[in-house]
Protein backbone atom coordinates (compact mmCIF):
# COMPACT_ATOMS: atom_id res chain seq x y z
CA UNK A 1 -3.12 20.00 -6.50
CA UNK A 2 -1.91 16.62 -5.44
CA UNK A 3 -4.08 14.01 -6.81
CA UNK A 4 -6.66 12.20 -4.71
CA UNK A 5 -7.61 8.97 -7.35
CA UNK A 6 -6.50 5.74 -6.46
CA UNK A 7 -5.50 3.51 -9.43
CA UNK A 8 -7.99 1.22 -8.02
CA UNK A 9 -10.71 3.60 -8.01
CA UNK A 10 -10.29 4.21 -11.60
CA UNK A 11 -10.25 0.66 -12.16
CA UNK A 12 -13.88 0.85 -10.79
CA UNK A 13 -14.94 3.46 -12.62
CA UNK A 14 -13.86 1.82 -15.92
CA UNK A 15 -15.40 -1.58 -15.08
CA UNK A 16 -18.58 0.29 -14.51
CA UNK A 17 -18.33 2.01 -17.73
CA UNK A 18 -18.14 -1.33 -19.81
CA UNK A 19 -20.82 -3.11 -17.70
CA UNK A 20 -23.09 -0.32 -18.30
CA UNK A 21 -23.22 -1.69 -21.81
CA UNK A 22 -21.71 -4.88 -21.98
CA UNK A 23 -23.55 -7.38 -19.42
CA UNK A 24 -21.10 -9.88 -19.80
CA UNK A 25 -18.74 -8.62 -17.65
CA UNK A 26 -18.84 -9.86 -13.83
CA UNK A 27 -16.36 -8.41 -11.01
CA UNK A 28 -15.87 -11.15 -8.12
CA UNK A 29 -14.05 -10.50 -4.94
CA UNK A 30 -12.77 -12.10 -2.10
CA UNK A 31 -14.24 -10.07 1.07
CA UNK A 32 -12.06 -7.42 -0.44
CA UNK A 33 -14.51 -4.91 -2.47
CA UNK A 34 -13.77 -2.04 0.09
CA UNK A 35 -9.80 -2.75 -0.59
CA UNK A 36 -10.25 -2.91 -4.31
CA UNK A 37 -12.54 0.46 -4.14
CA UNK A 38 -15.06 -2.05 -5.90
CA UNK A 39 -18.26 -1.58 -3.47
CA UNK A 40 -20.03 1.28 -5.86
CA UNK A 41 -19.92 -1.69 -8.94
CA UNK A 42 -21.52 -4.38 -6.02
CA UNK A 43 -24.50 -1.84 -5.51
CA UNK A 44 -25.02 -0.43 -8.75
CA UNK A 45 -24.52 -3.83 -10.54
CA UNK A 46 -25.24 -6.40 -8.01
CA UNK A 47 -26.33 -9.49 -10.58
CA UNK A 48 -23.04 -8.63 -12.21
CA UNK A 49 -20.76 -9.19 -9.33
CA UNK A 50 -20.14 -12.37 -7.20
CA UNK A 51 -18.54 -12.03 -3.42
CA UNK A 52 -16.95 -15.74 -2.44
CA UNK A 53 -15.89 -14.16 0.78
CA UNK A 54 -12.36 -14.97 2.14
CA UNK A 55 -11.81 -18.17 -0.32
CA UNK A 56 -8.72 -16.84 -2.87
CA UNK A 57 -8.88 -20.61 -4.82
CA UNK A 58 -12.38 -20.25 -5.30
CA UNK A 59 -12.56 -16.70 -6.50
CA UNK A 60 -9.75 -17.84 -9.46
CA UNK A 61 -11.98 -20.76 -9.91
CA UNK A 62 -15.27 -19.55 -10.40
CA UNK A 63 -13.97 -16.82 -12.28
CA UNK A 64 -12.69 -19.25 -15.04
CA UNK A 65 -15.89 -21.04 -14.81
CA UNK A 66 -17.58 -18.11 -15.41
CA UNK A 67 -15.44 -16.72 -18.36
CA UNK A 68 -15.97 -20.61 -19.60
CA UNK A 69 -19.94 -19.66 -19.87
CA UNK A 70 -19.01 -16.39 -21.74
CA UNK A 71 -18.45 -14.13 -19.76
CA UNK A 72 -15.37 -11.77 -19.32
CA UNK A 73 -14.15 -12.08 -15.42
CA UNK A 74 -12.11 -9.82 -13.67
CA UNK A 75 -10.89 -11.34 -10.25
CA UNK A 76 -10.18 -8.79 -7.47
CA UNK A 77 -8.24 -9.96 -4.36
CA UNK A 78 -4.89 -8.74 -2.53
CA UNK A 79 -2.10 -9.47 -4.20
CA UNK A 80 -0.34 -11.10 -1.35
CA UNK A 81 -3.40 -13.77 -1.41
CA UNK A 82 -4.15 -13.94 -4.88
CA UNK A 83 -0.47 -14.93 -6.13
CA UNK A 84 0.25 -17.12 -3.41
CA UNK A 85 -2.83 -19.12 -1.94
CA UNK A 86 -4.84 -19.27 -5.84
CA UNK A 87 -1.35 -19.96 -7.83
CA UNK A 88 -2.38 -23.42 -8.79
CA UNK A 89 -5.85 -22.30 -10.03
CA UNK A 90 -4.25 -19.53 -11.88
CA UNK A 91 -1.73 -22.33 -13.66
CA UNK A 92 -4.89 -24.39 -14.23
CA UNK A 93 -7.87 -23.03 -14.53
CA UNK A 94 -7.13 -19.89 -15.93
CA UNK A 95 -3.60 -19.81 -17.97
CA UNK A 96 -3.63 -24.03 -19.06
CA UNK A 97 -7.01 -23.83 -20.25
CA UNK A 98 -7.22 -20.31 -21.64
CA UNK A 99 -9.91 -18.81 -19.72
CA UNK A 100 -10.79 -15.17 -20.55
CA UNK A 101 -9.74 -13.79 -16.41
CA UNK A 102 -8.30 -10.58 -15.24
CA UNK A 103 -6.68 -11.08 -12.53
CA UNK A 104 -6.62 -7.65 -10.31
CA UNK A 105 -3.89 -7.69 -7.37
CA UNK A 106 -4.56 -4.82 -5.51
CA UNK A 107 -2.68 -3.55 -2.70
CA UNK A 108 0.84 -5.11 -4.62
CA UNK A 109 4.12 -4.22 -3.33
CA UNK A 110 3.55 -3.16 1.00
CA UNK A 111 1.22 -0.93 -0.14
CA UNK A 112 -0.28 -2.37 3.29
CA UNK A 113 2.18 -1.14 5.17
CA UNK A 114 1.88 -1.57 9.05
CA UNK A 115 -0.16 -5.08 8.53
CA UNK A 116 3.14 -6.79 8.07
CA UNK A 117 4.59 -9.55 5.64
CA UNK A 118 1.37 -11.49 6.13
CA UNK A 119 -0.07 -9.07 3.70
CA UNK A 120 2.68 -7.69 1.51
CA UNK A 121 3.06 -8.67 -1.93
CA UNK A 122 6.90 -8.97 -2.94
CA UNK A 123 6.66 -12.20 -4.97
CA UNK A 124 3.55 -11.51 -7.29
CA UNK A 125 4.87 -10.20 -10.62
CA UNK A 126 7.82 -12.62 -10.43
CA UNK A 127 5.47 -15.49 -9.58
CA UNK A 128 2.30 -15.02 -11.85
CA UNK A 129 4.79 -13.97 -15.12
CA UNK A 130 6.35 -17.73 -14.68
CA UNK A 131 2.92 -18.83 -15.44
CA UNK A 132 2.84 -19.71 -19.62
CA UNK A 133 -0.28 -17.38 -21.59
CA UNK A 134 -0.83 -14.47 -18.53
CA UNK A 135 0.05 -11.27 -19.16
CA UNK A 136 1.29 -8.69 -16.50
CA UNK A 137 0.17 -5.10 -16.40
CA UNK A 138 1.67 -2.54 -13.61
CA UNK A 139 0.01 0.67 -14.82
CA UNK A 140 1.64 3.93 -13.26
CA UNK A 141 -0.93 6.51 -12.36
CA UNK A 142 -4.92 6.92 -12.99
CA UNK A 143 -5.10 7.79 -16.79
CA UNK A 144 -3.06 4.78 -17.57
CA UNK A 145 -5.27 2.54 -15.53
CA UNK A 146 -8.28 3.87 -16.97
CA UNK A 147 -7.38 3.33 -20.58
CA UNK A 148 -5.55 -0.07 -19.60
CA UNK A 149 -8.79 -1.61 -17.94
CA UNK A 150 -11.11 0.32 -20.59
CA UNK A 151 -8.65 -2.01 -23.03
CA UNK A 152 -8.71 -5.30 -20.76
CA UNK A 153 -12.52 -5.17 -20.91
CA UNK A 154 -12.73 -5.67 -24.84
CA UNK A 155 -9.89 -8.24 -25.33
CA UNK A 156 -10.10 -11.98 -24.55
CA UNK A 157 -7.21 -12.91 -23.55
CA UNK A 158 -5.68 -13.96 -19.67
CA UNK A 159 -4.00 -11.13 -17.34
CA UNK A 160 -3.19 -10.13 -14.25
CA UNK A 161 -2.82 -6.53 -13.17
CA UNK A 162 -1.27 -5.60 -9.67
CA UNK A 163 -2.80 -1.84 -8.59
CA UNK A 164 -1.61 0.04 -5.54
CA UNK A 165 -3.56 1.44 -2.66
CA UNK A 166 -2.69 5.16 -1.98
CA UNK A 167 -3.35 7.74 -5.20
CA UNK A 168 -0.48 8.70 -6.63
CA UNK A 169 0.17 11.45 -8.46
CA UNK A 170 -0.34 12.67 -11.75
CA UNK A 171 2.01 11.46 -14.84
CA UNK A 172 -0.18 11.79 -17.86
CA UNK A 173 -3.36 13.58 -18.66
CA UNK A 174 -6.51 12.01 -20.92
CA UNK A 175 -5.54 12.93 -23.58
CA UNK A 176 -2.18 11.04 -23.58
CA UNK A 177 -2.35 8.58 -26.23
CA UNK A 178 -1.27 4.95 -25.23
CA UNK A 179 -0.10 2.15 -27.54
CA UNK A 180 -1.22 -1.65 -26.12
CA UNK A 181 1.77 -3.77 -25.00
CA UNK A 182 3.90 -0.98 -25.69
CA UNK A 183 5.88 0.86 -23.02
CA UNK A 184 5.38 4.84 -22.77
CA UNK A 185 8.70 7.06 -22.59
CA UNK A 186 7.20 9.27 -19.81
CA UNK A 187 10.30 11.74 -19.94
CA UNK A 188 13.61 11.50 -22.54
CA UNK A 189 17.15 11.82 -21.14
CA UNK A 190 20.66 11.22 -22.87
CA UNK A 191 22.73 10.03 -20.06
CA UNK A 192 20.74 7.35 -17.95
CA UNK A 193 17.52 5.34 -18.39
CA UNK A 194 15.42 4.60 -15.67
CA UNK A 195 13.43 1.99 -16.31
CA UNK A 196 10.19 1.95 -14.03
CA UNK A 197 7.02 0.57 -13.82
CA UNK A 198 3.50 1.02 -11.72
CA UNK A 199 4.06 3.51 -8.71
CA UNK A 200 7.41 3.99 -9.01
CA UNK A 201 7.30 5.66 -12.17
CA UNK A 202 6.32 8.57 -10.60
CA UNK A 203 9.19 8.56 -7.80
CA UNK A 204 11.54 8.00 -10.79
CA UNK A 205 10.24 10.99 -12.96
CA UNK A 206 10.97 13.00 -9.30
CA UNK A 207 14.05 11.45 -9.48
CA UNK A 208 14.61 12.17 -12.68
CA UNK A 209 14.01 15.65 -12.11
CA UNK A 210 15.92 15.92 -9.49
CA UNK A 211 19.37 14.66 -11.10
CA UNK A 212 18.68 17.74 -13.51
CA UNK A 213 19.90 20.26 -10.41
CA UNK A 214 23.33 18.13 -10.93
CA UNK A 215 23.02 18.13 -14.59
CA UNK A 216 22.50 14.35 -15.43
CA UNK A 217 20.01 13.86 -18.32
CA UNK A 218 17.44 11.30 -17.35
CA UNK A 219 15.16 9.78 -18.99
CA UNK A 220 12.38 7.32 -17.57
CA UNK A 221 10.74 4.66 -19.54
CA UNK A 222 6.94 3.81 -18.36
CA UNK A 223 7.65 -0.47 -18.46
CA UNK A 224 3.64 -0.71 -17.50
CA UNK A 225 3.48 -3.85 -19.88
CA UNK A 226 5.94 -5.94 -17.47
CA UNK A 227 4.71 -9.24 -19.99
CA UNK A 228 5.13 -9.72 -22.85
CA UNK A 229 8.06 -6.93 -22.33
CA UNK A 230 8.59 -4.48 -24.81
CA UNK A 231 11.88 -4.98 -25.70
CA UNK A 232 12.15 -2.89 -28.71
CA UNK A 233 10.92 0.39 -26.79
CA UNK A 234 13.29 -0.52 -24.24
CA UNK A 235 15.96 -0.99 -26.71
CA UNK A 236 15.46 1.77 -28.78
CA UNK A 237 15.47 4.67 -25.62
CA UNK A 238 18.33 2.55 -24.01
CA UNK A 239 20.19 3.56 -27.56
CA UNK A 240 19.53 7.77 -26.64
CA UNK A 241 21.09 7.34 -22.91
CA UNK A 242 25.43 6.56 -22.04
CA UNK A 243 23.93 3.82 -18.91
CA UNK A 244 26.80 4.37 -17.22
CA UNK A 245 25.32 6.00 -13.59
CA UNK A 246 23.72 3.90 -11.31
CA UNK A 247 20.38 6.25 -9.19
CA UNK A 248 20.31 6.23 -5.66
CA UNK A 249 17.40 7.95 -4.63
CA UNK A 250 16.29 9.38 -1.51
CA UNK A 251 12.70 8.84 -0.13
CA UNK A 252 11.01 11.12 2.64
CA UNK A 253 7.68 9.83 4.99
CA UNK A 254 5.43 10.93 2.89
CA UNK A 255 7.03 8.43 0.10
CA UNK A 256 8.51 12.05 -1.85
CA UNK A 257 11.55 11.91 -3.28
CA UNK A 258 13.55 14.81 -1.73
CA UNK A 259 16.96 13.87 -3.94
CA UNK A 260 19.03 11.75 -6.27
CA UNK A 261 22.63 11.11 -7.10
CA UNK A 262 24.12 9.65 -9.95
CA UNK A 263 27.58 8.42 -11.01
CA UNK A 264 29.42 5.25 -10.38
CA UNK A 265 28.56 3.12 -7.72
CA UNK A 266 30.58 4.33 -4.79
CA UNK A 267 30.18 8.14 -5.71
CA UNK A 268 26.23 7.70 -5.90
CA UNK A 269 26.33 5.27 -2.80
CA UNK A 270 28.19 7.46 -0.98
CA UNK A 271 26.65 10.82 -1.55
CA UNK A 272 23.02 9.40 -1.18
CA UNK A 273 24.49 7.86 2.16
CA UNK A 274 25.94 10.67 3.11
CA UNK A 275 23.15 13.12 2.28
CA UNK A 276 20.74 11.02 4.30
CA UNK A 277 22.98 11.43 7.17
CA UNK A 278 22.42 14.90 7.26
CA UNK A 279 18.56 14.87 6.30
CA UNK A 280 17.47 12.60 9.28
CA UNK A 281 20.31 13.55 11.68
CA UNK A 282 20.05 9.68 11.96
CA UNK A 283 21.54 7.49 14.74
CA UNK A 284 20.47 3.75 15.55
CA UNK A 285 19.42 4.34 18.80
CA UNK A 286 16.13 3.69 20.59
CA UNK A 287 13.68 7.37 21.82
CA UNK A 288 11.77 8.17 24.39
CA UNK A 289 9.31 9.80 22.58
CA UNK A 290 8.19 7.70 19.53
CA UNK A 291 5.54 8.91 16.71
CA UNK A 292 3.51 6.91 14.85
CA UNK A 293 0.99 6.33 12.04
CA UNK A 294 -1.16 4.03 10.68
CA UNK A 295 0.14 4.49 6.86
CA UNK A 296 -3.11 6.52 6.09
CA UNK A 297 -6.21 5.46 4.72
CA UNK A 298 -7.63 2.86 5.39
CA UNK A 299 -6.03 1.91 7.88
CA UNK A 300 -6.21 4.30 10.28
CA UNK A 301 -10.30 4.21 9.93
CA UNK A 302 -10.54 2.92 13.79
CA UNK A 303 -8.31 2.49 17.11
CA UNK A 304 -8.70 -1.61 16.39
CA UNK A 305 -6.77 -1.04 13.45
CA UNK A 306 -4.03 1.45 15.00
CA UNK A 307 -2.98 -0.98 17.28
CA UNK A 308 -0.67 -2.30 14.77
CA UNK A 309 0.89 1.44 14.58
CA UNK A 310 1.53 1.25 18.03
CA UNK A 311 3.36 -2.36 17.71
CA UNK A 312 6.12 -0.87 15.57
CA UNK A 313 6.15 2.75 18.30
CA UNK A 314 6.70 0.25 20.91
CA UNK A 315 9.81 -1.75 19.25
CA UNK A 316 11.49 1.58 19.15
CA UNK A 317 10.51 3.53 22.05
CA UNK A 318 12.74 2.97 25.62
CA UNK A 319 10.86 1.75 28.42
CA UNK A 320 8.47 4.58 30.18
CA UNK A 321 8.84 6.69 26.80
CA UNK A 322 5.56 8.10 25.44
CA UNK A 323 4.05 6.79 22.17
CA UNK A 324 2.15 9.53 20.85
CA UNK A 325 -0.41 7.77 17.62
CA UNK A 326 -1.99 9.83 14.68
CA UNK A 327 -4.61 8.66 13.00
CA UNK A 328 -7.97 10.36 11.91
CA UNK A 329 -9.95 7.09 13.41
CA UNK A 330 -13.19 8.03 11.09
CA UNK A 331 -14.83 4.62 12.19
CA UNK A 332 -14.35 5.01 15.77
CA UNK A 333 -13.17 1.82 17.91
CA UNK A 334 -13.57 -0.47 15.34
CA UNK A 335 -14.32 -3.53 17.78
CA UNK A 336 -16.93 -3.57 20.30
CA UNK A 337 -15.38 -5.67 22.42
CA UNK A 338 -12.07 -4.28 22.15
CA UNK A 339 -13.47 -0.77 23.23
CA UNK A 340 -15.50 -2.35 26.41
CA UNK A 341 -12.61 -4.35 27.67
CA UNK A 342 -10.21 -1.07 27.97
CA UNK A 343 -13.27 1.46 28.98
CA UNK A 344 -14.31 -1.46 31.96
CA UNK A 345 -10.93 -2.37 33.04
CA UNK A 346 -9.78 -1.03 36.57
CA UNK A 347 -6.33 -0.77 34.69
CA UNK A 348 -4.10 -2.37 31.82
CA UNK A 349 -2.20 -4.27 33.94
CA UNK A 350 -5.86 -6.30 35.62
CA UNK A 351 -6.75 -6.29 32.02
CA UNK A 352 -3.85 -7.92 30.89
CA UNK A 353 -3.21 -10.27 33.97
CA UNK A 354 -7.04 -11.37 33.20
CA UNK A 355 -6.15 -12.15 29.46
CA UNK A 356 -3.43 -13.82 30.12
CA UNK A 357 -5.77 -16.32 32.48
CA UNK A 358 -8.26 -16.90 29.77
CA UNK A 359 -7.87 -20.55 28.48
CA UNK A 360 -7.01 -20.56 24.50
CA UNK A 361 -11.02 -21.88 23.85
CA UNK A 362 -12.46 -19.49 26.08
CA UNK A 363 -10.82 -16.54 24.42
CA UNK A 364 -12.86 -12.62 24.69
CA UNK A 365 -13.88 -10.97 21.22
CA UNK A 366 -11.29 -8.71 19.93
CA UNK A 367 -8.86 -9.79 22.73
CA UNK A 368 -5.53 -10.38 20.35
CA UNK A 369 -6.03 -6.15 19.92
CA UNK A 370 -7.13 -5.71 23.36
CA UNK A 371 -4.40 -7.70 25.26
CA UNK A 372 -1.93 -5.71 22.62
CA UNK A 373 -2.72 -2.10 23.83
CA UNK A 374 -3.05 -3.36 27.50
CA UNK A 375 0.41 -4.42 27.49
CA UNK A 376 1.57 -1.63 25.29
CA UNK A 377 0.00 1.09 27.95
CA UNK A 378 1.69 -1.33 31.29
CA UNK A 379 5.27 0.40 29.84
CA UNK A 380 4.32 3.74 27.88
CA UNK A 381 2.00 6.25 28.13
CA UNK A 382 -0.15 6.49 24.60
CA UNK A 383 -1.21 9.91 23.59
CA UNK A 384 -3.59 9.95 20.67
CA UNK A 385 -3.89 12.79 18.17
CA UNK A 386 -7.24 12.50 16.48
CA UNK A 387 -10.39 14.17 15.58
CA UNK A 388 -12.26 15.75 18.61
CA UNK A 389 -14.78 13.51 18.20
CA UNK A 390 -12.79 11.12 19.75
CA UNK A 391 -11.61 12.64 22.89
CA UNK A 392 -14.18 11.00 24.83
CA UNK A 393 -13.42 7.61 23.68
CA UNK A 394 -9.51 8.01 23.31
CA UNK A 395 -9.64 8.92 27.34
CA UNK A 396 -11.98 6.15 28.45
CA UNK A 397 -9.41 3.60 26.91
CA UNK A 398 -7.15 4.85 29.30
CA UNK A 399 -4.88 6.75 26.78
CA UNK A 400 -4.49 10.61 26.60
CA UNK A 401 -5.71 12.49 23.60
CA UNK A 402 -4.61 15.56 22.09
CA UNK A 403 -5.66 17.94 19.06
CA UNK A 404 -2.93 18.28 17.39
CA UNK A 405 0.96 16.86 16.89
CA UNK A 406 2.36 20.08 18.85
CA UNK A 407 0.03 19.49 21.19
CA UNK A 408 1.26 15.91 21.88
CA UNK A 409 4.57 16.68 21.80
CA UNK A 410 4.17 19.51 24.37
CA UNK A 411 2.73 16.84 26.60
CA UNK A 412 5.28 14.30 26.25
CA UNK A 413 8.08 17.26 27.14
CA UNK A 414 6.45 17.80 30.12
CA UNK A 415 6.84 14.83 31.25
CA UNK A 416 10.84 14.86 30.63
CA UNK A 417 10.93 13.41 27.43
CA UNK A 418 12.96 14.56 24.50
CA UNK A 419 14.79 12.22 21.71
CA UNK A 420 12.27 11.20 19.10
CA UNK A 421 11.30 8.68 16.68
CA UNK A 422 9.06 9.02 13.75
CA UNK A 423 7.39 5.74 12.22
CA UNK A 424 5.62 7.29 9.29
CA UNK A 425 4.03 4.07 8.27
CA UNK A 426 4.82 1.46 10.46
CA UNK A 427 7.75 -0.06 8.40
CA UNK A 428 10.18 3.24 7.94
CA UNK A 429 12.11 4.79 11.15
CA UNK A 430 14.10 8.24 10.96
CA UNK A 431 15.70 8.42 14.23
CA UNK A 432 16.42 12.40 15.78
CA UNK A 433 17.67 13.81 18.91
């Protein structure tokens, strides 16, 4: 059974292990204890953790001060935010001076998927590693972040430790034994080392695997302790494989890999190419029916949020083609005024022709989302797949709903359309006739 754990969520379960016993540890956040599964600490230890709200230099800051007083700090913000807009305060307050903070990045890599660049994290492991006396920790799957912050919570030292959002599955077990600051060989090979670390460990054991069916010999090296790196592990399973393949790998929607190919470059390149060809049946072309997703939870907890799906549906779909959304939408509209605008509007295009009069300091609540979908539903018709619940609601925001995927697509063939697109997360497009 596919595993449901977050890495985040057994960061919080750790924490609240330790600070069952040990009251000097405090968790802070930025207005992000929902996105760093952190909100069970905040209620069950509320004089242990500090909320600075959206203020990324002041989190760092207080953190340090804190950790100056005695206590041992762990800082949880996105990683996008906490590498960029807190770097200084990280230089200074925290690495310079020595403070005892753990710095937790959550969300790292675009882990955030359809929110954009704003809030994916490319640059943090690079960045924060420049920075003299921090330590950098990518740990791969729940076990390893359990023992990892079950570690961080008895040592004194600076770190920063970038977590993912989705669970990901299974590598170890508890009782795999881990060694600190030394990397884990998650899987021995004789012809190529993959050298992994965080999430992508587990795509490269897949991969790994994979390569088998061809009868490469892969091994995968856990690198969870990016800094200081563990050169000698690194050197001494580099010594058991030939390193002369280069991986590509193949990734489905659902972020599986489905194959790999190794060999020289062009032989690799060109079978993965090739292969993925075939897979996706893929031609760069625009659809008339386009299919979307939020990238899962939590962003697809209301319709506010899947506006953003629909964004990346509409940048793909041909004018008049249908833009069929899935998302469970367990919060409902997510924005009052968002949800009154569409139900009240005579149609999107008064809607939008009234936005678009509004004077910038007379703007509506929720009007950015609002004015979005209007203009979105002036060019394609939106059929939303969701929970029953939401029928009512779906309709009286002038979209169409529909129980399931077939469903939708039956609807959208009625109406003459046929080529599709599938946006799996908002970033990723497989194109099919």
């Amino acid at each position: 059974m596919m595993n449901k754990i977050a890495n985040r969520q057994s960061a919080c379960d750790a924490l609240m292990q330790a600070a069952e016993k040990d009251k000097s540890i405090v968790v802070l956040c930025s207005d992000s204890r929902g996105s760093a599964s952190l909100t069970p600490f905040a209620e069950k230890y509320p004089e242990q953790f500090v909320e600075v709200g959206i203020a990324e230099q002041n989190l760092v800051s207080i953190a340090a001060g804190l950790a100056k007083c005695g206590k041992r700090s762990f800082a949880a913000s996105p990683a996008s935010f906490l590498s960029t807009r807190s770097y200084e305060q990280i230089k200074v307050d925290v690495a310079y001076s020595h403070m005892n903070v753990k710095l937790v990045g959550i969300s790292g890599g675009v882990s955030y998927g359809a929110l954009g660049m704003t809030h994916h994290s490319l640059q943090d492991i690079a960045a924060i590693a420049a920075v003299p006396g921090v330590r950098v920790y990518l740990p791969s799957d729940r076990f390893q972040t359990k023992w990892l912050f079950d570690e961080l919570c008895r040592d004194d030292e600076p770190a920063y430790i970038r977590l993912g959002r989705n669970p990901v599955e299974d590598i170890y077990n508890e009782d795999t034994v881990f060694e600190s600051g030394k990397a884990k060989l998650a899987k021995q090979g004789a012809d190529v080392l993959i050298v992994a670390c965080g999430e992508m460990v587990r795509l490269s054991l897949d991969a790994a695997y994979a390569l088998e069916n061809d009868g490469v010999s892969v091994g995968v090296l856990d690198m969870y302790c990016v800094k200081p790196l563990d050169t000698a592990t690194l050197s001494t399973a580099a010594e058991m494989a030939k390193l002369a393949y280069i991986v590509n790998v193949v990734i489905d929607e659902d972020k599986k890999t489905v194959a790999a190919f190794a060999g020289n470059y062009l032989t690799a390149h060109r079978r993965g190419c090739d292969f993925l060809l075939g897979y996706c049946q893929a031609k760069p072309k625009w659809a008339d029916i386009v299919i979307s997703s939020n990238g899962g939870a939590p962003l697809d907890q209301n319709l506010y949020q899947c506006v953003k799906g629909m964004t990346a549906a509409e940048a793909t779909c041909n004018e008049g083609g249908v833009i069929i959304m899935c998302a469970e939408c367990a919060d409902g509209h997510g924005g009052e005024g968002f949800y009154e605008s569409l139900k009240n509007c005579e149609s999107a295009e008064a809607l939008y022709d009234e936005f678009m009069a509004t004077p910038q300091d007379k703007t509506l609540p929720d009007q950015w989302e609002s004015q979005i979908l209007a203009r979105i539903l002036m060019h394609h018709p939106v059929i939303f797949v969701s929970r029953p619940e939401m029928k009512g609601m779906i309709e009286e925001m002038k979209m169409t709903y529909a129980p399931s995927l077939e469903a939708a697509l039956g609807l959208a063939h009625n109406m003459g359309k046929h080529s599709l697109t599938v946006i799996p997360n908002g970033i990723s497009v497989i194109v099919r006739d």
